[in-house]
C-alpha atoms as a PDB file:
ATOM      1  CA  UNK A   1       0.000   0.000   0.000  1.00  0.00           C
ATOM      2  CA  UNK A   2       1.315   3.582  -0.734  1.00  0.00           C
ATOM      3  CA  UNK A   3       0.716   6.753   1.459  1.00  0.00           C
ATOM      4  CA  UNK A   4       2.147   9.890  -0.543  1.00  0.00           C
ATOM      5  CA  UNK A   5       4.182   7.426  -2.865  1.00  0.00           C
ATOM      6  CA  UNK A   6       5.418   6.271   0.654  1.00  0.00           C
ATOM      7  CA  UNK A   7       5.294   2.088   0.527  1.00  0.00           C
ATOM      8  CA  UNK A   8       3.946   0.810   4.120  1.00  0.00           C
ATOM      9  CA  UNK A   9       6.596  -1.603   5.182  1.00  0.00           C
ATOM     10  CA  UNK A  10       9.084  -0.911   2.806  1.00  0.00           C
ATOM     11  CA  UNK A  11      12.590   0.227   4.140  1.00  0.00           C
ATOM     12  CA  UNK A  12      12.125   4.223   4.063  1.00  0.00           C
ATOM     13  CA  UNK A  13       8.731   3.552   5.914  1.00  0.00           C
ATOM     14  CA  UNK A  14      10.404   1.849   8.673  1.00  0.00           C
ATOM     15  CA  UNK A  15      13.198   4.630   8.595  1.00  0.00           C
ATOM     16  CA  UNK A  16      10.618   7.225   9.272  1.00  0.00           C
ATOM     17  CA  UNK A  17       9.337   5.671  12.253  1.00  0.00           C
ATOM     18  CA  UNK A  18      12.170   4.592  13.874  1.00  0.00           C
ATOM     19  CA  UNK A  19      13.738   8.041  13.194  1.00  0.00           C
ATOM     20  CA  UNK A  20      10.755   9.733  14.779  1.00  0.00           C
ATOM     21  CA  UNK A  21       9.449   7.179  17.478  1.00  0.00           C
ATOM     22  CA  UNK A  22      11.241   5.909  20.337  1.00  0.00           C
ATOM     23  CA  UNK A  23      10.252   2.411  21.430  1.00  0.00           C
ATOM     24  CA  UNK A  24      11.752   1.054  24.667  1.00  0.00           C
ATOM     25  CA  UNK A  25       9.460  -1.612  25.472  1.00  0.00           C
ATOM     26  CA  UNK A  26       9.011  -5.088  24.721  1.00  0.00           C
ATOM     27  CA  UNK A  27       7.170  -8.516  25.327  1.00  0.00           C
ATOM     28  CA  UNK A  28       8.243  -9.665  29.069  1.00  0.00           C
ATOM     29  CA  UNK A  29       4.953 -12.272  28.330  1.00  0.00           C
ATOM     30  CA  UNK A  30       7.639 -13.761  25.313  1.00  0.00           C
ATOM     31  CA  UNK A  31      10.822 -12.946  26.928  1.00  0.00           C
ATOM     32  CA  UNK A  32       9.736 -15.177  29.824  1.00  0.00           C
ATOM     33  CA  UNK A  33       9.579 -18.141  27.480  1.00  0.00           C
ATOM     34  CA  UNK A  34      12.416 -17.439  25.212  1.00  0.00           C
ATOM     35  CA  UNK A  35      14.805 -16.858  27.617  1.00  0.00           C
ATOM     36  CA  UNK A  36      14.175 -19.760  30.327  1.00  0.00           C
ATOM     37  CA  UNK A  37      13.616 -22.095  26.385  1.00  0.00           C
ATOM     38  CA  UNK A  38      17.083 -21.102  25.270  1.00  0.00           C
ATOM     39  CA  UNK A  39      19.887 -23.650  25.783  1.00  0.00           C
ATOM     40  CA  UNK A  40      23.138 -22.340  27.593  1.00  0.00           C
ATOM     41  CA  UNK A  41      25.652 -20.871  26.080  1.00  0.00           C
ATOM     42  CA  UNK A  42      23.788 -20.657  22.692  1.00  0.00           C
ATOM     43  CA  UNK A  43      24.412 -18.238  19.369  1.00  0.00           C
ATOM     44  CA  UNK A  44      21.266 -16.237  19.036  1.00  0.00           C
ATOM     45  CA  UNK A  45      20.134 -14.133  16.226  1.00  0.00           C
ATOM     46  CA  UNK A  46      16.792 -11.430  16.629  1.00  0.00           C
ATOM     47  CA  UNK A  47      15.478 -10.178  13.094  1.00  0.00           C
ATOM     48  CA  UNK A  48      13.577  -6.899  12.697  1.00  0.00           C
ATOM     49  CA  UNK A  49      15.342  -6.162  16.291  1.00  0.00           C
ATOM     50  CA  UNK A  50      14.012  -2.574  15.959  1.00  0.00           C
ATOM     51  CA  UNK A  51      15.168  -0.231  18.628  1.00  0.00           C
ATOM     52  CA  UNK A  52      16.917  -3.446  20.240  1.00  0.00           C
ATOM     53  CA  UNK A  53      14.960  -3.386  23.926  1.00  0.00           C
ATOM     54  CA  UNK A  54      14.063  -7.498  23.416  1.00  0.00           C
ATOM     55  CA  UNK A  55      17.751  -8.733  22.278  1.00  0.00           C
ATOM     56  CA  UNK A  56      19.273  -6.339  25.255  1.00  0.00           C
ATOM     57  CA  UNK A  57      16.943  -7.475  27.614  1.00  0.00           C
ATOM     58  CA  UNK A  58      17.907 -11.260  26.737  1.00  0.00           C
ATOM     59  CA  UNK A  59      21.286 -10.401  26.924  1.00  0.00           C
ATOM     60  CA  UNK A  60      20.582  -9.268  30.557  1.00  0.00           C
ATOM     61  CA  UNK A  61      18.732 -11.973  31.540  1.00  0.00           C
ATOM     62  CA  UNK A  62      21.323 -14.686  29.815  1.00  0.00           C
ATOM     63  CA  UNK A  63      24.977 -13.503  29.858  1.00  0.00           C
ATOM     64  CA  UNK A  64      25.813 -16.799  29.022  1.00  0.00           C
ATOM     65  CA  UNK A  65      24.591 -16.077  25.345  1.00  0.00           C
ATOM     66  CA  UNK A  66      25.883 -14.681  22.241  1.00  0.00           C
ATOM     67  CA  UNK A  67      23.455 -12.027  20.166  1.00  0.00           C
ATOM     68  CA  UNK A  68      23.555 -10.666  17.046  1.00  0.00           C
ATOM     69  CA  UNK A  69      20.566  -8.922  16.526  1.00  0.00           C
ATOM     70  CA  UNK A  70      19.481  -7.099  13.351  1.00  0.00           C
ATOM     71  CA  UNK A  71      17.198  -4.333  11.426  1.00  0.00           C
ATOM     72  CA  UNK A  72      16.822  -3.229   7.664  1.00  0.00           C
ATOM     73  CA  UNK A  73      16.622   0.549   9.742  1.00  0.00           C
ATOM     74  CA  UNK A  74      19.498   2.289   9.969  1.00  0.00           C
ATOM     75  CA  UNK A  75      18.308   4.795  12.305  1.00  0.00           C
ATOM     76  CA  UNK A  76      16.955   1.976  14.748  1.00  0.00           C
ATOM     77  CA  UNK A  77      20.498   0.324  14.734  1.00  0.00           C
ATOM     78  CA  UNK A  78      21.435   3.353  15.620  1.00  0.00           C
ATOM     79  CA  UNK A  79      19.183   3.863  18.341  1.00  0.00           C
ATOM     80  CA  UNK A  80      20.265   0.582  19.738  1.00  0.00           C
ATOM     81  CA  UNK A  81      23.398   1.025  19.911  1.00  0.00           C
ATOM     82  CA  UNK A  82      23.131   4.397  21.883  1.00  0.00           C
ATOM     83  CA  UNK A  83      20.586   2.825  24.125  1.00  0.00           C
ATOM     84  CA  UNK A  84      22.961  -0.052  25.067  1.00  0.00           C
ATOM     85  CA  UNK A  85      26.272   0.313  23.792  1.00  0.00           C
ATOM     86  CA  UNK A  86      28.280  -3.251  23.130  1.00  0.00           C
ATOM     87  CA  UNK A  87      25.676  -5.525  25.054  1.00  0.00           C
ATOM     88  CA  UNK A  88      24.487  -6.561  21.937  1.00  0.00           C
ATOM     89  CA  UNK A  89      25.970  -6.570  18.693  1.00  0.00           C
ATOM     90  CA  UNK A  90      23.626  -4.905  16.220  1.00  0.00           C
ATOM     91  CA  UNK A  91      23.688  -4.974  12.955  1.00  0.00           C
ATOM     92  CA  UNK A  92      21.752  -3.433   9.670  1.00  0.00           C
ATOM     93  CA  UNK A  93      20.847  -6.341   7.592  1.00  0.00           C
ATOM     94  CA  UNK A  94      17.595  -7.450   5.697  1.00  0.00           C
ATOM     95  CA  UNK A  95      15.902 -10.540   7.027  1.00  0.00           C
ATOM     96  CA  UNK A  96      15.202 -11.666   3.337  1.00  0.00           C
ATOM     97  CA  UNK A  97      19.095 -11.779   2.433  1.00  0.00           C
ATOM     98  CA  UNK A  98      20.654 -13.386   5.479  1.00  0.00           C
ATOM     99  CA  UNK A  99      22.475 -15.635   4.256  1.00  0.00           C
ATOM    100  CA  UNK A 100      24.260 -12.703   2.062  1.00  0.00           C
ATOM    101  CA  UNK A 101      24.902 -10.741   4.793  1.00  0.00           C
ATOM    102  CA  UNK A 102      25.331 -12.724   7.721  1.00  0.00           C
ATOM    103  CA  UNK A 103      27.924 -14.968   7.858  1.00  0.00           C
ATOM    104  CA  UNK A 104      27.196 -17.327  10.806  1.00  0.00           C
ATOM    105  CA  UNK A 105      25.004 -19.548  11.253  1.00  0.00           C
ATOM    106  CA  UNK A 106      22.343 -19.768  14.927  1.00  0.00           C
ATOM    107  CA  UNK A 107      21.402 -22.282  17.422  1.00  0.00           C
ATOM    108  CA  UNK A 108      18.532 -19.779  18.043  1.00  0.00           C
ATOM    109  CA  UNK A 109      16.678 -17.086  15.462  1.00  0.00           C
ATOM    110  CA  UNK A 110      13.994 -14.871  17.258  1.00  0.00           C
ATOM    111  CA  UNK A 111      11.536 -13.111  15.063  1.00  0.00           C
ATOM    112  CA  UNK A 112       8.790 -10.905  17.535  1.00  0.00           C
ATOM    113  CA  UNK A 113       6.007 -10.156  15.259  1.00  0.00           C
ATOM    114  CA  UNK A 114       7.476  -9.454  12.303  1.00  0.00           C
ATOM    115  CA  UNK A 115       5.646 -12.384  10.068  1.00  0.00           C
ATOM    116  CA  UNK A 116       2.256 -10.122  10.704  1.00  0.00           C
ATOM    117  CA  UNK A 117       4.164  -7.260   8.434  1.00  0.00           C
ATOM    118  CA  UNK A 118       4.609  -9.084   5.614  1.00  0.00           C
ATOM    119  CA  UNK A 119       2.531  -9.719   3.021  1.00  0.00           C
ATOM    120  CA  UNK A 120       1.777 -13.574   2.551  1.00  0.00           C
ATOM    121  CA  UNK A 121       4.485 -13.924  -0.506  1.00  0.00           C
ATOM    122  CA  UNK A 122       7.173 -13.254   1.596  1.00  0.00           C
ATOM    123  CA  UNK A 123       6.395 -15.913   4.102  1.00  0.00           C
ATOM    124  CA  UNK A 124       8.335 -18.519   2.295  1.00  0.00           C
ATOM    125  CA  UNK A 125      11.092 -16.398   1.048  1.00  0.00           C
ATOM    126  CA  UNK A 126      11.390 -15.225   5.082  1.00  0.00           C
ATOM    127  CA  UNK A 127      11.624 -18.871   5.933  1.00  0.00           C
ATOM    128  CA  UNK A 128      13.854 -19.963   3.516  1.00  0.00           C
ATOM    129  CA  UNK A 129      16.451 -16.941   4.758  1.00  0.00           C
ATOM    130  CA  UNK A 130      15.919 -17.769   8.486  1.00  0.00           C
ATOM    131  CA  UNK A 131      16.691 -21.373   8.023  1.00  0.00           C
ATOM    132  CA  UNK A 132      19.929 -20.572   5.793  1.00  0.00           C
ATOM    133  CA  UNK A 133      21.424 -19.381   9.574  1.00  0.00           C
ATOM    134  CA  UNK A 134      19.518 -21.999  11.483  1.00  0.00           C
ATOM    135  CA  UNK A 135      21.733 -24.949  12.913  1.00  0.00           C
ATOM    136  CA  UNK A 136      20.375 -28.476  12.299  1.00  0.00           C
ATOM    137  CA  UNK A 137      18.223 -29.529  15.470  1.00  0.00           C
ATOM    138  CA  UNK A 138      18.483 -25.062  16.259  1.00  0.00           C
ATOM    139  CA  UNK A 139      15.297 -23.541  16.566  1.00  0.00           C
ATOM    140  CA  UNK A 140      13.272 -20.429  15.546  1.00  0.00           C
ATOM    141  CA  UNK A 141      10.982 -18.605  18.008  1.00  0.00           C
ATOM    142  CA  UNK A 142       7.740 -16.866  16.802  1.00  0.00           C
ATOM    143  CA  UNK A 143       5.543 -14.610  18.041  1.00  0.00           C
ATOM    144  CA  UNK A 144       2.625 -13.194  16.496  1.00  0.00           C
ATOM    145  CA  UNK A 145      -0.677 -11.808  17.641  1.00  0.00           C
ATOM    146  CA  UNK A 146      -3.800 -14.295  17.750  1.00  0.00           C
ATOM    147  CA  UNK A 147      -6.859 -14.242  15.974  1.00  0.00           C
ATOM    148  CA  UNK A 148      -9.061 -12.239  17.856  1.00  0.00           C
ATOM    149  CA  UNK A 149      -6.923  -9.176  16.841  1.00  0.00           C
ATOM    150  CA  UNK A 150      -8.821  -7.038  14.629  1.00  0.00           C
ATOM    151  CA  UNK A 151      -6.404  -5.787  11.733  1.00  0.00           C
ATOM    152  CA  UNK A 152      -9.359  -3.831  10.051  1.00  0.00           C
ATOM    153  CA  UNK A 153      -9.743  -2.021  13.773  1.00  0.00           C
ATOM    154  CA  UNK A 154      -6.209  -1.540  14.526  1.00  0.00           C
ATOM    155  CA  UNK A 155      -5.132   2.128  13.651  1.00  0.00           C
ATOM    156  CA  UNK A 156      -1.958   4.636  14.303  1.00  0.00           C
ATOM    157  CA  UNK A 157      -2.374   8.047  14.320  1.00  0.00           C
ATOM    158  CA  UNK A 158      -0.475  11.142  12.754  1.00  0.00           C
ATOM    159  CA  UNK A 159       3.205  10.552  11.166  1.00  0.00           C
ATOM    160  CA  UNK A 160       5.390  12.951   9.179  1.00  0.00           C
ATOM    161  CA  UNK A 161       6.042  12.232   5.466  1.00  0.00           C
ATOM    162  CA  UNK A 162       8.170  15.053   3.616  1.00  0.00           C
ATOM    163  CA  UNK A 163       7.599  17.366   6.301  1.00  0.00           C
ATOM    164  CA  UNK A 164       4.208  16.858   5.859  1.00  0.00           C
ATOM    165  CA  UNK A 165       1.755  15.442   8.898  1.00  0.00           C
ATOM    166  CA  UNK A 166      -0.319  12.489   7.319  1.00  0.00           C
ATOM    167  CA  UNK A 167      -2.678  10.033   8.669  1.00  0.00           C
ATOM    168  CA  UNK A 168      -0.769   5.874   8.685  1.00  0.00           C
ATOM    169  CA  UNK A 169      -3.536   2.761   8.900  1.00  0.00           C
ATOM    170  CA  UNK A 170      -1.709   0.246  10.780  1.00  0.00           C
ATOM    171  CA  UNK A 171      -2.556  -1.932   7.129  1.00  0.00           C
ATOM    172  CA  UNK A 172       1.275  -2.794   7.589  1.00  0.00           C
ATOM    173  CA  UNK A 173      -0.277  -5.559  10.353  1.00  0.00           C
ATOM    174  CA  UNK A 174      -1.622  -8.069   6.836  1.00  0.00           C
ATOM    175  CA  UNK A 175      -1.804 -11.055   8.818  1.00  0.00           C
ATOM    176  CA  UNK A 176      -2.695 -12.929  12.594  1.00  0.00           C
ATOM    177  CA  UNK A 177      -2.601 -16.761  13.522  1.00  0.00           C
ATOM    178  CA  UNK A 178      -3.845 -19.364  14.352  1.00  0.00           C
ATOM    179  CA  UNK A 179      -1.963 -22.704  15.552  1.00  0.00           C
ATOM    180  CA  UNK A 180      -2.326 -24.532  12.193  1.00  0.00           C
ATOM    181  CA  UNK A 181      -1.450 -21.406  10.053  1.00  0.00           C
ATOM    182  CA  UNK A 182       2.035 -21.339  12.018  1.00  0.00           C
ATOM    183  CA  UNK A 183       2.764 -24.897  12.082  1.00  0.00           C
ATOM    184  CA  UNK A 184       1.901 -24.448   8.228  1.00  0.00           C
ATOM    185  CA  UNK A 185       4.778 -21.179   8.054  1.00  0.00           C
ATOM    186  CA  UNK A 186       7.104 -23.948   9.343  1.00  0.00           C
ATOM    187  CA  UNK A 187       6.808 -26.793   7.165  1.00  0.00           C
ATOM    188  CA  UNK A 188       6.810 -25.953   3.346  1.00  0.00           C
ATOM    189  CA  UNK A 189       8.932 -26.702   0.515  1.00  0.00           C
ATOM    190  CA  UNK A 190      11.532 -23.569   1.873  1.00  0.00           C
ATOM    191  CA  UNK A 191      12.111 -25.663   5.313  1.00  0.00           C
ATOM    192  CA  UNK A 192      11.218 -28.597   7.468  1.00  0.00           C
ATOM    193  CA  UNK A 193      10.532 -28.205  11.221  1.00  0.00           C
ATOM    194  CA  UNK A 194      11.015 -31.577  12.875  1.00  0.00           C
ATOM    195  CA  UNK A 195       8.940 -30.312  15.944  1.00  0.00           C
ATOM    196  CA  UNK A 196       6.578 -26.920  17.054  1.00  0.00           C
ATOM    197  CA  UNK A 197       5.638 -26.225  19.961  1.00  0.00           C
ATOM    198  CA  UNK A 198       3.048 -23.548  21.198  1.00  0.00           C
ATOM    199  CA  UNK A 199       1.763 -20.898  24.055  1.00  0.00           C
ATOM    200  CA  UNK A 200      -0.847 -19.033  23.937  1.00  0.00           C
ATOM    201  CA  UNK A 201      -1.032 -15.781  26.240  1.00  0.00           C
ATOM    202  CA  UNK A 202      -5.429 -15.776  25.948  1.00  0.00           C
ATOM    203  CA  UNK A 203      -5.838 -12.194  27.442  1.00  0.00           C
ATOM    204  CA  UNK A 204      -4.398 -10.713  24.789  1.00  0.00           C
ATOM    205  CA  UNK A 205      -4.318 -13.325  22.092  1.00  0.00           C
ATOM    206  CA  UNK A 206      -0.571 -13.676  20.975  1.00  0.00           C
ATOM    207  CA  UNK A 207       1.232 -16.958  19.929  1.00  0.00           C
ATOM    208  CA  UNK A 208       4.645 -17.603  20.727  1.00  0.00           C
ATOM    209  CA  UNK A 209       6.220 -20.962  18.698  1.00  0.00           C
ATOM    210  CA  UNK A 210       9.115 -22.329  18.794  1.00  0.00           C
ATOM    211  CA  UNK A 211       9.922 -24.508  15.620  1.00  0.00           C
ATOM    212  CA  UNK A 212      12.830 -27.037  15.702  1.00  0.00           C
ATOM    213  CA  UNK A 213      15.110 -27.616  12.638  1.00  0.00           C
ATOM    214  CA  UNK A 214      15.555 -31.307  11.699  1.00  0.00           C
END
């Protein structure tokens, strides 16, 4: 979708926001799982890190592990870095050219709703990049928000565009899951998951999976 000639999603889109918009929070609901999930001592990789609060906070939590963490925003790696200096090491990279740009390879790849951004062509393209950096028996966690999430209902306000204040429909939010649909995103012709395993958080809807490379 375009707003001004301005593509929702695409790179200068996400540069705007993060320029403008500070985000410090994150999911403590999925940080809870990922980090007590996460073996010791593991490599872990976070795409579409944003402002980096959910790969720093790991970091906290598990000193024990190595994180690379990345964004296609240059002005959100930026803001990470700023915000926490050398904790993490954060990167600008696109999600859909890993294995271009990153040269190792993950026990662990954590994606926090990112899938929901993306229109349904890019799924398996996503998937194919993740699992070029996934270690055989590594795993990907997923989170995503549930089905009774509203897209059509689910608006932003006021951002600037050329210096110029327009209205932005959260229409960048294209999809939400259900169980099958994710265990589905897993197991295609771009990759194999030998196991998935779910929570749900009900109050608020969201999945969190954790898929499990054969």
């Amino acid at each position: 979708m375009l707003i001004e000639g301005l593509e929702i999603n695409g790179p200068e889109y996400w540069e705007i926001r993060h320029r403008r918009e500070s985000w410090p929070r994150t999911s403590a609901w999925a940080m809870d799982i990922v980090s007590e999930q996460i073996a010791p001592e593991s490599a872990v990789l976070e795409v579409g890190c944003g402002q980096g609060a959910f790969a720093a906070l790991l970091k906290q939590r598990r000193m024990d592990l190595d994180v690379v963490a990345i964004d296609i925003s240059a002005s959100a790696i930026d803001r990470a870095k700023k915000t926490y200096g050398d904790q993490v090491d954060f990167r600008v990279a696109d999600v859909f050219t890993l294995k271009a740009q990153i040269p190792e390879t993950f026990d662990y790849i954590i994606t926090i709703q990112n899938f929901e951004h993306w229109t349904p062509d890019r799924h398996i393209p996503a998937m194919r990049s993740l699992w070029s950096r996934l270690r055989p028996g590594g795993g990907v966690f997923f989170t995503g928000v549930g089905k009774a999430w509203d897209l059509t209902q689910m608006n932003y306000g006021p951002m600037e565009y050329n210096g110029q204040a327009i209205m932005a429909p959260n229409d960048y939010h294209y999809n939400n899951w259900n169980e099958q649909e994710v265990y589905d995103l897993f197991n295609n012709h771009a990759c194999k998951a030998r196991h998935v395993k779910f929570w749900r958080r009900r109050g608020k809807d969201r999945v969190v999976a954790e898929a499990t490379k054969s």
